[in-house]
C-alpha atoms as a PDB file:
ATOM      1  CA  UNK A   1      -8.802  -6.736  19.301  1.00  0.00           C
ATOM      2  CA  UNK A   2      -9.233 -10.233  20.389  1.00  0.00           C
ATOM      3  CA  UNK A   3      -6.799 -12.261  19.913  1.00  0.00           C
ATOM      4  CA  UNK A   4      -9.304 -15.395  19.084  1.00  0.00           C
ATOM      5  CA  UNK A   5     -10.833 -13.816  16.459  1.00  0.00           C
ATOM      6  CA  UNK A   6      -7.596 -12.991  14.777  1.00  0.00           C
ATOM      7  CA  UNK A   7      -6.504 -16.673  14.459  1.00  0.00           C
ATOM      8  CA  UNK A   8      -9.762 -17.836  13.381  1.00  0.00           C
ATOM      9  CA  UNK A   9      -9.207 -15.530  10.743  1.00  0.00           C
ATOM     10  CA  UNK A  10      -5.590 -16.534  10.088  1.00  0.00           C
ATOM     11  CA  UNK A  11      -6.357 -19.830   9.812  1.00  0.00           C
ATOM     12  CA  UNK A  12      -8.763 -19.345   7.077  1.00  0.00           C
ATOM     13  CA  UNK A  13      -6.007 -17.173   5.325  1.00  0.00           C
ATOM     14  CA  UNK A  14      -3.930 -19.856   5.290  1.00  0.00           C
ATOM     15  CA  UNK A  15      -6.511 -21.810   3.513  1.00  0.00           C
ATOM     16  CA  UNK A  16      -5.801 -19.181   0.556  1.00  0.00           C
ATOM     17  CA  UNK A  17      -2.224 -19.363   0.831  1.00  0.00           C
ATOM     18  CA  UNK A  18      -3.063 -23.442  -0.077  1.00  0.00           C
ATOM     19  CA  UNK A  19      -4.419 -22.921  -3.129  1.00  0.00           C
ATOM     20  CA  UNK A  20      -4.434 -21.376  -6.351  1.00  0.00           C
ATOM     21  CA  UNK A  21      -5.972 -18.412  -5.456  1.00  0.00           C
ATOM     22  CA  UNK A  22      -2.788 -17.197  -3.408  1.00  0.00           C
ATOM     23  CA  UNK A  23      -1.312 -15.710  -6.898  1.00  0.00           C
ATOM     24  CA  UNK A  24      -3.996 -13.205  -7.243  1.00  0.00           C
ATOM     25  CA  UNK A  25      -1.988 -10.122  -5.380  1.00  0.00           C
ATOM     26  CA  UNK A  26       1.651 -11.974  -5.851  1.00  0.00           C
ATOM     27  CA  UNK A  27       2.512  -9.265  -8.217  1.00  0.00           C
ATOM     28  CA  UNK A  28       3.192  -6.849  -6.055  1.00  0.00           C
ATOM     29  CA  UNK A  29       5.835  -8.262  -4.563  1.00  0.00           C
ATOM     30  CA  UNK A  30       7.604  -8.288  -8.295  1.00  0.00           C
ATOM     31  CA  UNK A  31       6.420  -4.311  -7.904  1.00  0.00           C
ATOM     32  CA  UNK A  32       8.453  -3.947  -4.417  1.00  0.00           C
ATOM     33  CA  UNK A  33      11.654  -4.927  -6.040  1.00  0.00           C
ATOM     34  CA  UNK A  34      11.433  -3.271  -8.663  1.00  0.00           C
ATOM     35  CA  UNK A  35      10.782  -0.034  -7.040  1.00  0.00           C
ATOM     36  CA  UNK A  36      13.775  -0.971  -4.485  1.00  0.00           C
ATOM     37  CA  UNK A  37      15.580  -1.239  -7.146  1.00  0.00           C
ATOM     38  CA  UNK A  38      15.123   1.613  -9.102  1.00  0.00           C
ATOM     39  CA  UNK A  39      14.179   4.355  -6.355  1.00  0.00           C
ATOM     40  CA  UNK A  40      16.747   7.551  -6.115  1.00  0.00           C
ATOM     41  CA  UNK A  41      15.460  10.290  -5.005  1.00  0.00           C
ATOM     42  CA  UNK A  42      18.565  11.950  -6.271  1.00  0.00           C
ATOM     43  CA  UNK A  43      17.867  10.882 -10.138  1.00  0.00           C
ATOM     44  CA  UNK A  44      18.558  13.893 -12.354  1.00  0.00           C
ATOM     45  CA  UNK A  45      15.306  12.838 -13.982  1.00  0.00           C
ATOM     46  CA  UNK A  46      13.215  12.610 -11.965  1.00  0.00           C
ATOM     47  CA  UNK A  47       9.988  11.780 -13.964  1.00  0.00           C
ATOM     48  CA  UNK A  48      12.327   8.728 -15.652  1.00  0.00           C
ATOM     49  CA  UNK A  49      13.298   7.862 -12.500  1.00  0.00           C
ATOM     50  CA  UNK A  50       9.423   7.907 -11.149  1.00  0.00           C
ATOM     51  CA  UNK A  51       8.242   6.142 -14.044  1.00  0.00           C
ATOM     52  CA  UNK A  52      10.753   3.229 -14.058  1.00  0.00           C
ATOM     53  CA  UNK A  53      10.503   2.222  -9.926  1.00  0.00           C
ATOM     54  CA  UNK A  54       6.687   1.852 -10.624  1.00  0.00           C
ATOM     55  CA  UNK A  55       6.568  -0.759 -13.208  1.00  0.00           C
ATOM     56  CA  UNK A  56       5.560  -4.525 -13.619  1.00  0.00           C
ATOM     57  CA  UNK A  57       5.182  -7.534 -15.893  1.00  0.00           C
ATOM     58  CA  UNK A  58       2.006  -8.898 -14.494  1.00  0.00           C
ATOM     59  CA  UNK A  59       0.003  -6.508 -13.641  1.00  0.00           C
ATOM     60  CA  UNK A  60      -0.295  -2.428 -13.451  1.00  0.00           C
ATOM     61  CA  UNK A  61      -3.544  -2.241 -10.774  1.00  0.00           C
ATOM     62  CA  UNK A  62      -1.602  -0.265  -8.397  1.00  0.00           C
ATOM     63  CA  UNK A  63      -2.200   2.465 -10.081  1.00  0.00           C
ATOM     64  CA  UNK A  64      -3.450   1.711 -13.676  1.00  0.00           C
ATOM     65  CA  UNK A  65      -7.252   1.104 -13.051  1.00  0.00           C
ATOM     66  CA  UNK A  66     -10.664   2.648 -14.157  1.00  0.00           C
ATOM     67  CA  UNK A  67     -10.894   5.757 -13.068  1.00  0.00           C
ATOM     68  CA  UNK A  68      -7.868   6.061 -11.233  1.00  0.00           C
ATOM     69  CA  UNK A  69      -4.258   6.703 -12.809  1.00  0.00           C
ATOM     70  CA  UNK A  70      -1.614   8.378 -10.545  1.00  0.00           C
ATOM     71  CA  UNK A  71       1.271   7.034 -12.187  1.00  0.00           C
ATOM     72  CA  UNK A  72       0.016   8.947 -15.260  1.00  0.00           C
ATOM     73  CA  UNK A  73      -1.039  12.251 -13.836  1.00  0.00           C
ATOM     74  CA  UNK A  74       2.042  12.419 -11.226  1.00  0.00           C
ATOM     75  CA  UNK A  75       4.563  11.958 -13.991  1.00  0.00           C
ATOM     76  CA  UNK A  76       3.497  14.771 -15.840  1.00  0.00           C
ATOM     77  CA  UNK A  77       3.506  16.791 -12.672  1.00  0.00           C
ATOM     78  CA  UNK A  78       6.988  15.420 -12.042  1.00  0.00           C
ATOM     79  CA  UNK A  79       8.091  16.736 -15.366  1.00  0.00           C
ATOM     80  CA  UNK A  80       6.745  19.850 -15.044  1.00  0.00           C
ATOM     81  CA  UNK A  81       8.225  20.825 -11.962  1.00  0.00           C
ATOM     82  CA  UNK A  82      10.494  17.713 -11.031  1.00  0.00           C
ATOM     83  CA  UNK A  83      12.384  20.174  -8.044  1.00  0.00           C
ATOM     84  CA  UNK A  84       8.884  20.501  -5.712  1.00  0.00           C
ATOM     85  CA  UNK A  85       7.606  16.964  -6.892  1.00  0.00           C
ATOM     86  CA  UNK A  86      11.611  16.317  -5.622  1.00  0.00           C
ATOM     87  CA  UNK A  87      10.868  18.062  -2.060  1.00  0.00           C
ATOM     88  CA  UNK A  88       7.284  16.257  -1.582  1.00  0.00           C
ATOM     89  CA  UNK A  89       8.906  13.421  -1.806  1.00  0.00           C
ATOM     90  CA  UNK A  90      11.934  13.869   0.186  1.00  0.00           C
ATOM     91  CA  UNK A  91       9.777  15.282   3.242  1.00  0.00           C
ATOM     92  CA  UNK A  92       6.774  12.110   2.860  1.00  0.00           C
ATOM     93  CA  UNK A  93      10.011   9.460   3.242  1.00  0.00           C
ATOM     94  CA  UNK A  94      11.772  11.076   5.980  1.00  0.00           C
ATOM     95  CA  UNK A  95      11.620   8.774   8.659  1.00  0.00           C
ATOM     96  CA  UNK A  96      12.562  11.811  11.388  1.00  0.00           C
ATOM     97  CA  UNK A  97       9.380  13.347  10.567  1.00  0.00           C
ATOM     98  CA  UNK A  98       5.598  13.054  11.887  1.00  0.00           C
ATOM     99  CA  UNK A  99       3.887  10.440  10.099  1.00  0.00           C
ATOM    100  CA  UNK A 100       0.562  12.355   9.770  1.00  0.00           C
ATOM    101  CA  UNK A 101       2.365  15.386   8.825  1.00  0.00           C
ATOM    102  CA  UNK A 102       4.023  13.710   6.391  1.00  0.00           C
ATOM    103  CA  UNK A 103       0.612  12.336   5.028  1.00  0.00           C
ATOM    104  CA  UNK A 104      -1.055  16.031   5.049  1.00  0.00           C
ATOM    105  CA  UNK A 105       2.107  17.907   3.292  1.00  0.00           C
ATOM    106  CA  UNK A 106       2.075  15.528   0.845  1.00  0.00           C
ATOM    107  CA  UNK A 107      -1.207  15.418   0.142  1.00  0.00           C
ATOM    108  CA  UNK A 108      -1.012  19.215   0.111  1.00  0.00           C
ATOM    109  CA  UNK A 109       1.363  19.393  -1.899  1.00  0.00           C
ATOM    110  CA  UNK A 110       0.039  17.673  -4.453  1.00  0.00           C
ATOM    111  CA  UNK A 111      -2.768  19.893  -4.988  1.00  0.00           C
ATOM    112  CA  UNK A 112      -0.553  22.340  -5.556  1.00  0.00           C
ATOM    113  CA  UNK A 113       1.315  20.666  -8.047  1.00  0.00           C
ATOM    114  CA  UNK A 114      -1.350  19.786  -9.851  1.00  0.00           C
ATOM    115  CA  UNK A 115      -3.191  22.947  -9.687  1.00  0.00           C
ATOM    116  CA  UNK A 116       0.083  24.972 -11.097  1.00  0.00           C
ATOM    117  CA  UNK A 117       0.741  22.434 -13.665  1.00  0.00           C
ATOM    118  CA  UNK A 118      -3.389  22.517 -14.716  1.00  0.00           C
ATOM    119  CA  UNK A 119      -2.627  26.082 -15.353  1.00  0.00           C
ATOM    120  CA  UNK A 120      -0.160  25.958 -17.588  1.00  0.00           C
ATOM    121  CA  UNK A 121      -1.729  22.933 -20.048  1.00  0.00           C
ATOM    122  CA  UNK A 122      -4.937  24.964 -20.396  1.00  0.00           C
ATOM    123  CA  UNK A 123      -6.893  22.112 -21.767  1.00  0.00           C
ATOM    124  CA  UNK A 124      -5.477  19.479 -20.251  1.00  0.00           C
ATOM    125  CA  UNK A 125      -7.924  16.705 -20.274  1.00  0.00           C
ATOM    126  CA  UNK A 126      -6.617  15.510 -16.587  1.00  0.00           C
ATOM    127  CA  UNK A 127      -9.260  15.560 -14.281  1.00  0.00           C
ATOM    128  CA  UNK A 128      -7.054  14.591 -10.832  1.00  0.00           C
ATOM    129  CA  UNK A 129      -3.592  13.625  -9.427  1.00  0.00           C
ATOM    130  CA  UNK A 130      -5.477  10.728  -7.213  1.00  0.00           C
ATOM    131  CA  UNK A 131      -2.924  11.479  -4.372  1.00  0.00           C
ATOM    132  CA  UNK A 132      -6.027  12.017  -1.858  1.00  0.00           C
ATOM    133  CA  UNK A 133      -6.456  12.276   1.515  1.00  0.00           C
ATOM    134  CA  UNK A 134      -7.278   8.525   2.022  1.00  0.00           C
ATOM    135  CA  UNK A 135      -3.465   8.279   1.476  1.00  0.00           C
ATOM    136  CA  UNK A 136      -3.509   5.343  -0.831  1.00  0.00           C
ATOM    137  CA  UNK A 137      -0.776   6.351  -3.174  1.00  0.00           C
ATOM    138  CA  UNK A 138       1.391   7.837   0.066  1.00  0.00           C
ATOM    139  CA  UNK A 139       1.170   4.490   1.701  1.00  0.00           C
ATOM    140  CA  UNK A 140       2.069   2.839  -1.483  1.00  0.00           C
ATOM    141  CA  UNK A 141       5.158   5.009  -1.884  1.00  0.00           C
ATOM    142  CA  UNK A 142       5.896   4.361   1.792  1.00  0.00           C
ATOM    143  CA  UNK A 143       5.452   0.194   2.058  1.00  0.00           C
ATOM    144  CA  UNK A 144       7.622  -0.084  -1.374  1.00  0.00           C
ATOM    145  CA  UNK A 145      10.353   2.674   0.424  1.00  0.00           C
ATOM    146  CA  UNK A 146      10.238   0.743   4.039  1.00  0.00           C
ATOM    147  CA  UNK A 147       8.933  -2.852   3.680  1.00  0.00           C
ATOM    148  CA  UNK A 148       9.241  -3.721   7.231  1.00  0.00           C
ATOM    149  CA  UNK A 149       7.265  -0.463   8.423  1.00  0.00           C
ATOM    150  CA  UNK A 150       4.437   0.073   5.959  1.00  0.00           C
ATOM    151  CA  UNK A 151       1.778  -1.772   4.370  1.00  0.00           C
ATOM    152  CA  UNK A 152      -0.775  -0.328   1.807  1.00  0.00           C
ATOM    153  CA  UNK A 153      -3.448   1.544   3.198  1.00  0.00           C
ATOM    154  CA  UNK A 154      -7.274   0.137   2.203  1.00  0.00           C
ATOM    155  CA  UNK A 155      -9.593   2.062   5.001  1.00  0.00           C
ATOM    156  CA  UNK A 156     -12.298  -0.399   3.975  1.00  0.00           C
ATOM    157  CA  UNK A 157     -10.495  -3.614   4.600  1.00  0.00           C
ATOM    158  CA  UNK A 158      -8.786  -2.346   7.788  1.00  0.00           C
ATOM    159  CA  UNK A 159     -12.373  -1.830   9.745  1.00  0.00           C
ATOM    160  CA  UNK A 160     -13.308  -4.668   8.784  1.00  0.00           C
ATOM    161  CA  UNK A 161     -11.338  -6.172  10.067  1.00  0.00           C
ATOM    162  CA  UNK A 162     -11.286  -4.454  13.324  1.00  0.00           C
ATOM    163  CA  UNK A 163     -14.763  -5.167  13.415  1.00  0.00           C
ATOM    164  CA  UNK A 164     -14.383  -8.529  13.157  1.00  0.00           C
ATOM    165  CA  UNK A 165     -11.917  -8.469  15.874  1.00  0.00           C
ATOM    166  CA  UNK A 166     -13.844  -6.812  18.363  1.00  0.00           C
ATOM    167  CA  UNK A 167     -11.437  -3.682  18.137  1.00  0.00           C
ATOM    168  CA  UNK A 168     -12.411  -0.718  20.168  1.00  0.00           C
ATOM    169  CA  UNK A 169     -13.575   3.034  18.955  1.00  0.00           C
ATOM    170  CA  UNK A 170     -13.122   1.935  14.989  1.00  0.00           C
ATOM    171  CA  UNK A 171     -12.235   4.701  13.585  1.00  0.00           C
ATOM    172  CA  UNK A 172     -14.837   7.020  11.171  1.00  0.00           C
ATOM    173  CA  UNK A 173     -12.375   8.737   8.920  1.00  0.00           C
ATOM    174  CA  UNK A 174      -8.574   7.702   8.258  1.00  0.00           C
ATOM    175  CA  UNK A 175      -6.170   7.274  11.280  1.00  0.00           C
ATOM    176  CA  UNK A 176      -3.081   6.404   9.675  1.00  0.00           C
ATOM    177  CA  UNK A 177      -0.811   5.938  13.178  1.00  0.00           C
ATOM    178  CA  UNK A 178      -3.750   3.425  14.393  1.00  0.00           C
ATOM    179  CA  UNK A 179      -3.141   1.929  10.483  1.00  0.00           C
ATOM    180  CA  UNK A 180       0.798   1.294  11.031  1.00  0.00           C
ATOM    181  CA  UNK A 181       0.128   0.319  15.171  1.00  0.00           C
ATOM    182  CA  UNK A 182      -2.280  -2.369  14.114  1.00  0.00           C
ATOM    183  CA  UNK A 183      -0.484  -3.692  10.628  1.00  0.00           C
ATOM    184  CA  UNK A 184       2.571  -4.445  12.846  1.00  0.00           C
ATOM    185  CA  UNK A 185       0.982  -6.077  15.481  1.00  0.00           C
ATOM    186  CA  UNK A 186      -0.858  -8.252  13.489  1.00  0.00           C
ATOM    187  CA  UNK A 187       2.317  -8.840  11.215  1.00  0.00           C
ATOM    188  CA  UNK A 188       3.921 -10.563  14.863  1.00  0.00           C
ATOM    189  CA  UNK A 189       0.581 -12.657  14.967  1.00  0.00           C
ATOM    190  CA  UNK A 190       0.887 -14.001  11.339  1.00  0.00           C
ATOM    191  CA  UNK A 191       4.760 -14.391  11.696  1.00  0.00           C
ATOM    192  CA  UNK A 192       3.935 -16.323  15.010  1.00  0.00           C
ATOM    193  CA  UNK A 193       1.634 -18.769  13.102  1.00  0.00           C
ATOM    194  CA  UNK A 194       3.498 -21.928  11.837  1.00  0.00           C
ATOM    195  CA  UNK A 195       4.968 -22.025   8.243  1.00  0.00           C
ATOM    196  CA  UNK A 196       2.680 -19.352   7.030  1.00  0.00           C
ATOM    197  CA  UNK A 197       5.527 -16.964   5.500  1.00  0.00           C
ATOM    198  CA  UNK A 198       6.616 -20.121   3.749  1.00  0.00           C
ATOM    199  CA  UNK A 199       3.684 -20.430   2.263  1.00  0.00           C
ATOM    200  CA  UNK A 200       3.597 -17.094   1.447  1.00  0.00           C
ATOM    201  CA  UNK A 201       7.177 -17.168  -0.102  1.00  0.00           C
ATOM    202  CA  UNK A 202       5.792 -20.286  -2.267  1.00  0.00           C
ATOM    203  CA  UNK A 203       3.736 -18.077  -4.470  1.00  0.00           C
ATOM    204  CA  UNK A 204       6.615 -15.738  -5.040  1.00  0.00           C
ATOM    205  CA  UNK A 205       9.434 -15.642  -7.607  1.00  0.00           C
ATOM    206  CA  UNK A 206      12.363 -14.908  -5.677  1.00  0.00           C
ATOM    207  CA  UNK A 207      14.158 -14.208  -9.242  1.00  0.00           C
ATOM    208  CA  UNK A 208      12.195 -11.023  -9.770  1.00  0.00           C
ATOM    209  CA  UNK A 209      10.075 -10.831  -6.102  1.00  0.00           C
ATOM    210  CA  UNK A 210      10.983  -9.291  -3.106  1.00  0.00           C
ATOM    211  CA  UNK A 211      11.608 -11.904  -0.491  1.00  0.00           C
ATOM    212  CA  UNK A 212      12.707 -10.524   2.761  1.00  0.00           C
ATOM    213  CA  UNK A 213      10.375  -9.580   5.327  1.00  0.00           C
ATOM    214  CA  UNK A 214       7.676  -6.872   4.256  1.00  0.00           C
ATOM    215  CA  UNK A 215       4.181  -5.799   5.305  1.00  0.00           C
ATOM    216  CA  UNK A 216       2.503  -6.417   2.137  1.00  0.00           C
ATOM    217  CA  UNK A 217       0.988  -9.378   3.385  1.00  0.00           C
ATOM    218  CA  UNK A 218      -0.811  -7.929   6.352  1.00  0.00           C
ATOM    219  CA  UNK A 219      -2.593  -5.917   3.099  1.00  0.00           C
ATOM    220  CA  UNK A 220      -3.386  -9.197   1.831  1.00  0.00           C
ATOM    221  CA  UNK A 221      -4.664 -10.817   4.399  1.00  0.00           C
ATOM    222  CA  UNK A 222      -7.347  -7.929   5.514  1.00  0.00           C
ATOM    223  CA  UNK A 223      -7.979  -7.535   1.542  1.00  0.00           C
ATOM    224  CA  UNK A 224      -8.797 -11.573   0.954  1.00  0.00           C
ATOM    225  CA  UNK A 225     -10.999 -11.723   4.170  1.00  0.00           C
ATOM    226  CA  UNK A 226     -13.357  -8.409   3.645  1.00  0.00           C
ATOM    227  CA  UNK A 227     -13.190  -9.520  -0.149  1.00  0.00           C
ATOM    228  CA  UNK A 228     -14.611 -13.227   1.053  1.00  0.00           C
ATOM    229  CA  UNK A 229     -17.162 -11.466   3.432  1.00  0.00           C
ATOM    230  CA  UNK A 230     -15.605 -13.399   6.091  1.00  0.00           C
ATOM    231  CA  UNK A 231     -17.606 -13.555   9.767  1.00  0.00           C
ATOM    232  CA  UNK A 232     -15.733 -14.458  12.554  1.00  0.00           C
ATOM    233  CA  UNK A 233     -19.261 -15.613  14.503  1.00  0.00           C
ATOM    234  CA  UNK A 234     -19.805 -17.850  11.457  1.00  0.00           C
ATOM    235  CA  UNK A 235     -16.104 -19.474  11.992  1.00  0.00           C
ATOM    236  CA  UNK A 236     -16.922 -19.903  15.438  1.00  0.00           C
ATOM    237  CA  UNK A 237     -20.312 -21.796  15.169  1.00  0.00           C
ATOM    238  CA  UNK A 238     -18.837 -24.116  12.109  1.00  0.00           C
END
């Protein structure tokens, strides 16, 4: 990646984080904390327990959207066998563990789940758990669980912007350890670049947000510049 290109690109993210447009994704941040706060993986409930960490005031995108409802579909799973949906994920937060591993059993896992539980609600109108191989959900579950390791994982966002950074051998399919390598690397970049976290921090609520140091940002910053169709070469020649 060149390191140009990235602070072209940084400055015109901290155009964003100037205006009014920087609340658009603040709500997850409100979703961090509350999932911090209400996490145990020892709950004796564990749908409850599922159900309550994932929750928000502002907005339920994450994982209420067209099409796409994993909150729904894994809480049922989780109350219909709450012990394996207990072990899947135990093993996808163990730190000690292989990340891609991780990824895979999960993922894995979940089709089993949701396989056993579709045959025993014959009729169930559920149609999938949308914990997929592009690891969406799993990264979610992991950036919430480890702010300072994880960000969310949006393959589409993430080339671009290793395209636009002159990256090398961009990868085809998912490559989660390139994912984490490159979030943290760039989150040294952005944390390098002067007063930009406190601009972040100034669209957050630090009643009800979480505050401390977190990836989440890295998410926003690749999300806001594929989003605005941004071209390095056209930053260069303006």
């Amino acid at each position: 990646m060149q390191l140009k290109s990235i602070i072209l690109l940084l400055k015109v993210y901290r155009q964003y984080l100037e205006n009014e447009e920087r609340y658009k994704r603040s709500f997850i941040w409100e979703s961090q904390q509350i999932f911090i706060n209400k996490w145990d993986i020892n709950a004796i409930d564990m749908k409850a327990m599922y159900l309550s960490s994932l929750d928000n005031s502002k907005s339920r995108r994450l994982w209420n959207r067209e099409n796409f409802e994993p909150r729904k579909v894994m809480a049922e799973i989780l109350g219909h066998q709450p012990d394996y949906g207990r072990m899947l994920f135990s093993d996808l937060l163990n730190e000690e563990k292989d990340l891609t591993g991780r990824l895979h059993r999960f993922v894995y896992g979940c089709n089993e789940l949701f396989s056993d539980y579709l045959d025993s609600h014959v009729g169930s109108r559920l149609q999938s758990h949308f914990h997929t191989d592009n690891f969406e959900m799993a990264f979610l579950y992991l950036a919430f669980r480890y702010p300072e390791k994880y960000s969310f994982y949006h393959p589409e966002s993430f080339k671009y912007f290793l395209a636009e950074t002159k990256a090398r051998d961009i990868p085809v399919g998912n490559d989660p350890d390139r994912f984490v390598k490159v979030v943290n690397m760039v989150n040294v970049w952005m944390q390098k670049e002067p007063n930009l976290w406190d601009l972040h921090l100034k669209r957050l609520n630090p009643a009800t947000d979480y505050t401390e140091n977190n990836l989440l940002w890295v998410y926003d910053f690749f999300l806001y510049i594929q989003e605005k169709n941004i071209l390095v070469q056209n930053l260069i020649t303006t």
